[in-house]
C-alpha atoms as a PDB file:
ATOM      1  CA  UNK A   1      23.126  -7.440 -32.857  1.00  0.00           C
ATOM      2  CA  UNK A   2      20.705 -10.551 -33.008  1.00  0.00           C
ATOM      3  CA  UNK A   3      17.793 -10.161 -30.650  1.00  0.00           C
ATOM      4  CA  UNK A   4      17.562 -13.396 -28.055  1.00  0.00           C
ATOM      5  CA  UNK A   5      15.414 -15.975 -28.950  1.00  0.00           C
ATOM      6  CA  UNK A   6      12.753 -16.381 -26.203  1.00  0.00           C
ATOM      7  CA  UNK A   7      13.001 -19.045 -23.513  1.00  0.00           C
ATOM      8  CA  UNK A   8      10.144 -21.910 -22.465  1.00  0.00           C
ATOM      9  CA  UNK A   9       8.494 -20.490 -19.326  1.00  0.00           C
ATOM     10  CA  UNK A  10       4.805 -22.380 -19.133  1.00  0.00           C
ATOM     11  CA  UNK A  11       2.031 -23.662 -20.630  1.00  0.00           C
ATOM     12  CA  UNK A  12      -0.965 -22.013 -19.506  1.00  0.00           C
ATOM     13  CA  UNK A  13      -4.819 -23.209 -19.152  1.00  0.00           C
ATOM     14  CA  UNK A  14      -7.752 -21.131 -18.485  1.00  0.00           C
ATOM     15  CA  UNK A  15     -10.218 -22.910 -16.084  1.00  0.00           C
ATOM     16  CA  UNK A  16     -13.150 -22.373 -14.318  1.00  0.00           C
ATOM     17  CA  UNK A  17     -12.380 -23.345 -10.815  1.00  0.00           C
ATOM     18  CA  UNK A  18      -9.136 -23.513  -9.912  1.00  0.00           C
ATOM     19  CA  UNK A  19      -9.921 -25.838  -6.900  1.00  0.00           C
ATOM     20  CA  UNK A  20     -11.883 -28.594  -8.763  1.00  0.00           C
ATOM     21  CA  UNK A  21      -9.062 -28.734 -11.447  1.00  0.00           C
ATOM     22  CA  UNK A  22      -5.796 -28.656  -9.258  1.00  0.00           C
ATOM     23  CA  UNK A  23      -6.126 -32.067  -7.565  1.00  0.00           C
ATOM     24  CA  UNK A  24      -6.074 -33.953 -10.529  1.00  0.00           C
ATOM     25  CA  UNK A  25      -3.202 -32.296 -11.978  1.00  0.00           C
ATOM     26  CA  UNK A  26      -1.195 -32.411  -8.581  1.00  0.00           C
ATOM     27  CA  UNK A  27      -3.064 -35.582  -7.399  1.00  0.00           C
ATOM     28  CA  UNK A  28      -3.798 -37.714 -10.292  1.00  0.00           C
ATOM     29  CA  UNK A  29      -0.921 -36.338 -12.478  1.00  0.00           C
ATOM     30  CA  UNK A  30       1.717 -35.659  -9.403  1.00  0.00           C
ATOM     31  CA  UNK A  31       3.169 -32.678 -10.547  1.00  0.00           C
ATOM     32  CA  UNK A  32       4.619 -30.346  -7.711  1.00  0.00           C
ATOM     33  CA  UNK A  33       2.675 -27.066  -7.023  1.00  0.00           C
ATOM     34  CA  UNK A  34       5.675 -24.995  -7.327  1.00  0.00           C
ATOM     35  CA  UNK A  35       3.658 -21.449  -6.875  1.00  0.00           C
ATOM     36  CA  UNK A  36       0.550 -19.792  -6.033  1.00  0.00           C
ATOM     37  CA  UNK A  37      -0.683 -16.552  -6.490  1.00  0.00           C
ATOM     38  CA  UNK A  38      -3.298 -13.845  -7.198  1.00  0.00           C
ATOM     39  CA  UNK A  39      -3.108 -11.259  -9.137  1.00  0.00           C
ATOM     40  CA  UNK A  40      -5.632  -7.773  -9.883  1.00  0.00           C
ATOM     41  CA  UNK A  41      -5.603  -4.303 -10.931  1.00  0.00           C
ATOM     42  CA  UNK A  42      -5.439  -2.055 -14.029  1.00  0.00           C
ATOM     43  CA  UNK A  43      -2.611  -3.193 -15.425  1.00  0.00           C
ATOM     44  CA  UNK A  44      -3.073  -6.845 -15.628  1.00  0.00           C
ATOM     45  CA  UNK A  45      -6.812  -6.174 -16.592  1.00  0.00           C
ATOM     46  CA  UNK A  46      -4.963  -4.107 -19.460  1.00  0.00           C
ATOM     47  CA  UNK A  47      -2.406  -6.539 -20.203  1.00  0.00           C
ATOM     48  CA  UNK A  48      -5.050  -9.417 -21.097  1.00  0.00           C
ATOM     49  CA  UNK A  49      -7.509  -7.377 -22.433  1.00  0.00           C
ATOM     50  CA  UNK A  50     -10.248  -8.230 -19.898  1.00  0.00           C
ATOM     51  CA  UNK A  51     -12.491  -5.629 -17.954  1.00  0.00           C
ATOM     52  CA  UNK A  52     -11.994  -5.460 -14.019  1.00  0.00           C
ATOM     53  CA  UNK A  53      -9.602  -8.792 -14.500  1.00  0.00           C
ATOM     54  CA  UNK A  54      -8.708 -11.162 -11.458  1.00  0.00           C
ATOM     55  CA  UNK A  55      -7.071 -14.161 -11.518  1.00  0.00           C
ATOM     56  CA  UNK A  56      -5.754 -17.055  -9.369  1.00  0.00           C
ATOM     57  CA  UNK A  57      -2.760 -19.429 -10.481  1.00  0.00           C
ATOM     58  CA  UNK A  58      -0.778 -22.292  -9.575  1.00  0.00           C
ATOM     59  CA  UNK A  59       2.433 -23.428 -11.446  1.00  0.00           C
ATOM     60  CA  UNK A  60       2.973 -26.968 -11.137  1.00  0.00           C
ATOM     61  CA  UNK A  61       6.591 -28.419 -11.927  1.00  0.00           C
ATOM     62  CA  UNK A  62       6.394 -31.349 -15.123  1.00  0.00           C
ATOM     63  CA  UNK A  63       9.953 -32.579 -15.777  1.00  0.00           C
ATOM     64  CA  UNK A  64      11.494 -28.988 -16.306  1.00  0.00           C
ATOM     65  CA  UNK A  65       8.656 -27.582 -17.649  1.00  0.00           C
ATOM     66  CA  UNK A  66       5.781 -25.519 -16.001  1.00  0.00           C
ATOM     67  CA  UNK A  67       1.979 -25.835 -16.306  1.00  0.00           C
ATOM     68  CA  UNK A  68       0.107 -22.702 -15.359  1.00  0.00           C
ATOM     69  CA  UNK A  69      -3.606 -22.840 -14.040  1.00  0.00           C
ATOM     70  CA  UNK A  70      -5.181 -19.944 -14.152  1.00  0.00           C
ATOM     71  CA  UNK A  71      -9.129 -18.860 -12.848  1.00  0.00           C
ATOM     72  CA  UNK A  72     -10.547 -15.396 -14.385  1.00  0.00           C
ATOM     73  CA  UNK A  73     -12.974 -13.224 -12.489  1.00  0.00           C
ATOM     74  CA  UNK A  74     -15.240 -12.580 -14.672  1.00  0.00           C
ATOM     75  CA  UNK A  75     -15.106 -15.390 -16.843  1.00  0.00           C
ATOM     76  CA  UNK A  76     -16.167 -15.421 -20.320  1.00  0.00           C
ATOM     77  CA  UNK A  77     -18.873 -17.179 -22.074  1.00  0.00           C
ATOM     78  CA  UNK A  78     -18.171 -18.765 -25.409  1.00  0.00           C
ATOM     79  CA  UNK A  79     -15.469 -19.635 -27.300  1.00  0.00           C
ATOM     80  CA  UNK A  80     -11.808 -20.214 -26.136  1.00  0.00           C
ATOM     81  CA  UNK A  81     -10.233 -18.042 -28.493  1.00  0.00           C
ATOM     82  CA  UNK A  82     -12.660 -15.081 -27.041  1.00  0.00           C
ATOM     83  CA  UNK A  83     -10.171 -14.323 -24.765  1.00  0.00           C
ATOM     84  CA  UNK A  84      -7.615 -15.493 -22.029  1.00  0.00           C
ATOM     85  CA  UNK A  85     -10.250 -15.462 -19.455  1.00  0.00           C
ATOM     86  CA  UNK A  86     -12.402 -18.418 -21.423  1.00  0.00           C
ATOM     87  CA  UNK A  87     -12.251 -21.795 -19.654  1.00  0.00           C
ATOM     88  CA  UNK A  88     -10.280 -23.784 -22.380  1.00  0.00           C
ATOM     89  CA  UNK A  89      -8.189 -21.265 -23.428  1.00  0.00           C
ATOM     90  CA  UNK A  90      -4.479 -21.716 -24.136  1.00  0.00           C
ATOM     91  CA  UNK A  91      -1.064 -19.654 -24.475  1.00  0.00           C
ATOM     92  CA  UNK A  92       2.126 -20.382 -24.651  1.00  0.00           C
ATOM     93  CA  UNK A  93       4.233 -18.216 -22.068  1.00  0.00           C
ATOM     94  CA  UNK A  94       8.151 -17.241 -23.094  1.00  0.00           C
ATOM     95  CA  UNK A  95      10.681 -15.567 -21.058  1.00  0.00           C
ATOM     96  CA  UNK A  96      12.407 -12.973 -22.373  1.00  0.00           C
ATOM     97  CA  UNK A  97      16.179 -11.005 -20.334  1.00  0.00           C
ATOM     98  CA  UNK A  98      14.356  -7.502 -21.587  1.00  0.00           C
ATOM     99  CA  UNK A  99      10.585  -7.772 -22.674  1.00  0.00           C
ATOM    100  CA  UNK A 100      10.764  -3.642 -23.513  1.00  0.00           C
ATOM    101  CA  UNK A 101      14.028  -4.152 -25.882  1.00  0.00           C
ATOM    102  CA  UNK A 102      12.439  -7.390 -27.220  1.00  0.00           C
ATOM    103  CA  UNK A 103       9.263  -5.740 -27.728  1.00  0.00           C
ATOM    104  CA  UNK A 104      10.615  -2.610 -29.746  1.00  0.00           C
ATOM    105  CA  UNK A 105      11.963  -5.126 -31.830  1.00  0.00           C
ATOM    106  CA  UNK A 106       8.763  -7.301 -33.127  1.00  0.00           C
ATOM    107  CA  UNK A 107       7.866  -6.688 -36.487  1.00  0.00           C
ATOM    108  CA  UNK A 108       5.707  -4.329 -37.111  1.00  0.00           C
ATOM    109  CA  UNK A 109       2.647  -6.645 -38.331  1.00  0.00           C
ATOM    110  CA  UNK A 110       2.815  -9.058 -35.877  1.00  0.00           C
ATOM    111  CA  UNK A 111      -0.400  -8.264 -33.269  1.00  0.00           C
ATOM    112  CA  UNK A 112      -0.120  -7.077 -29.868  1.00  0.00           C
ATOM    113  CA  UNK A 113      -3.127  -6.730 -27.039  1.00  0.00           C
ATOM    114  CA  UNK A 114      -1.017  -4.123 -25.175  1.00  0.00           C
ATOM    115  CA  UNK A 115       2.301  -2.583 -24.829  1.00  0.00           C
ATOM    116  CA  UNK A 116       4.349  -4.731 -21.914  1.00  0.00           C
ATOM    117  CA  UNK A 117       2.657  -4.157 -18.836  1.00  0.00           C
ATOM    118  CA  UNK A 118       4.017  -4.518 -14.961  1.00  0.00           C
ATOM    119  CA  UNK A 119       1.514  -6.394 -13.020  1.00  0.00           C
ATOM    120  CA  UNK A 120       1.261  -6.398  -9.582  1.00  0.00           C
ATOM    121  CA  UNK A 121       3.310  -9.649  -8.911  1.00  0.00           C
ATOM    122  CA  UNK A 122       6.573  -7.394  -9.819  1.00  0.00           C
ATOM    123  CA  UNK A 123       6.120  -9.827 -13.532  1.00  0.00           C
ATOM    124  CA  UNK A 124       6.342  -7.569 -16.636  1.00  0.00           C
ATOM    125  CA  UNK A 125       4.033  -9.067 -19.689  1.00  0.00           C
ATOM    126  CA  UNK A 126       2.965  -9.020 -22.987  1.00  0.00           C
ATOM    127  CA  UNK A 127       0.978 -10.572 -25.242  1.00  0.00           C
ATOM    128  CA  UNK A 128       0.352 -11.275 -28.803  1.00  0.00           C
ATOM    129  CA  UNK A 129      -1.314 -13.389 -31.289  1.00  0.00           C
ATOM    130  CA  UNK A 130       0.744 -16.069 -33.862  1.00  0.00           C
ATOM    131  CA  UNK A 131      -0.829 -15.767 -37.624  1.00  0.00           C
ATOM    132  CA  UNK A 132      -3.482 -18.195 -36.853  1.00  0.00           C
ATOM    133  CA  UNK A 133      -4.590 -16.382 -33.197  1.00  0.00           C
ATOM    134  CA  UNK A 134      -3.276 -18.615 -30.921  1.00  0.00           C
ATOM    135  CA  UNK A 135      -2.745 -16.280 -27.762  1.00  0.00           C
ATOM    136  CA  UNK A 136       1.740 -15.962 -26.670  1.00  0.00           C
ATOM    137  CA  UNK A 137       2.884 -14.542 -23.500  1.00  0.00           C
ATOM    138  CA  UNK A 138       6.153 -12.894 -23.144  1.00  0.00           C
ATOM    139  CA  UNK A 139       6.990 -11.949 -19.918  1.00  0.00           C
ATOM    140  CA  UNK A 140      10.362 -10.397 -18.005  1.00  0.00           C
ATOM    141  CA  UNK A 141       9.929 -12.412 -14.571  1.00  0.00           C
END
């Protein structure tokens, strides 16, 4: 049986506050905030691979797709690609039907931060790095 190809879910963007940057993406832009929400604890600090991680989002609607905005307690310092908690940092987030079948089924070189992981917002997630480290989310909502 072919495994399902992954699904468009959002585009997400690390910044570093949250309040500054939404009105010009729902003001200037007019996109819809769709969602808001916080989320905390060991297994979303696990999941992105960030000590004692917070964060706040909001998912704005653009013409079918969705544009995640997400601010990190702590944030980082230095590069983007130091991790997902670095203001100007970038991923690509896929929905999957079953993120533990789909999971089982990467290849075997392809590089992981942690096993799928059940954060406290009921979303299961995962994520990995494409060849050139450019940070994908796969997530069961």
């Amino acid at each position: 049986m072919a495994r399902q190809a992954p699904a468009a879910h959002h585009v997400g963007i690390t910044v570093s506050d949250l309040e500054t940057v939404l009105p010009f993406y729902r003001d200037t832009l007019g996109l819809e905030v769709v969602d808001r929400f916080e989320v905390a604890g060991e297994e979303f600090s696990v999941a992105v691979d960030v000590e004692d991680a917070s964060a706040r989002f909001a998912h704005l609607a653009a013409d079918g797709s969705r544009i995640e905005l997400v601010e990190y307690d702590p944030e980082a310092r230095g590069s983007p690609a130091a991790g997902l908690n670095q203001p100007g940092a970038v991923h690509v987030g896929l929905s999957v039907d079953d993120l533990e079948s789909f999971y089982r089924e990467l290849p075997d070189d392809v590089r992981t931060i942690s096993e799928p992981r059940t954060t406290e917002s009921g979303t299961t997630i995962c994520f990995l790095r494409d060849p050139e480290d450019n940070l994908i989310e796969l997530l069961e909502a």
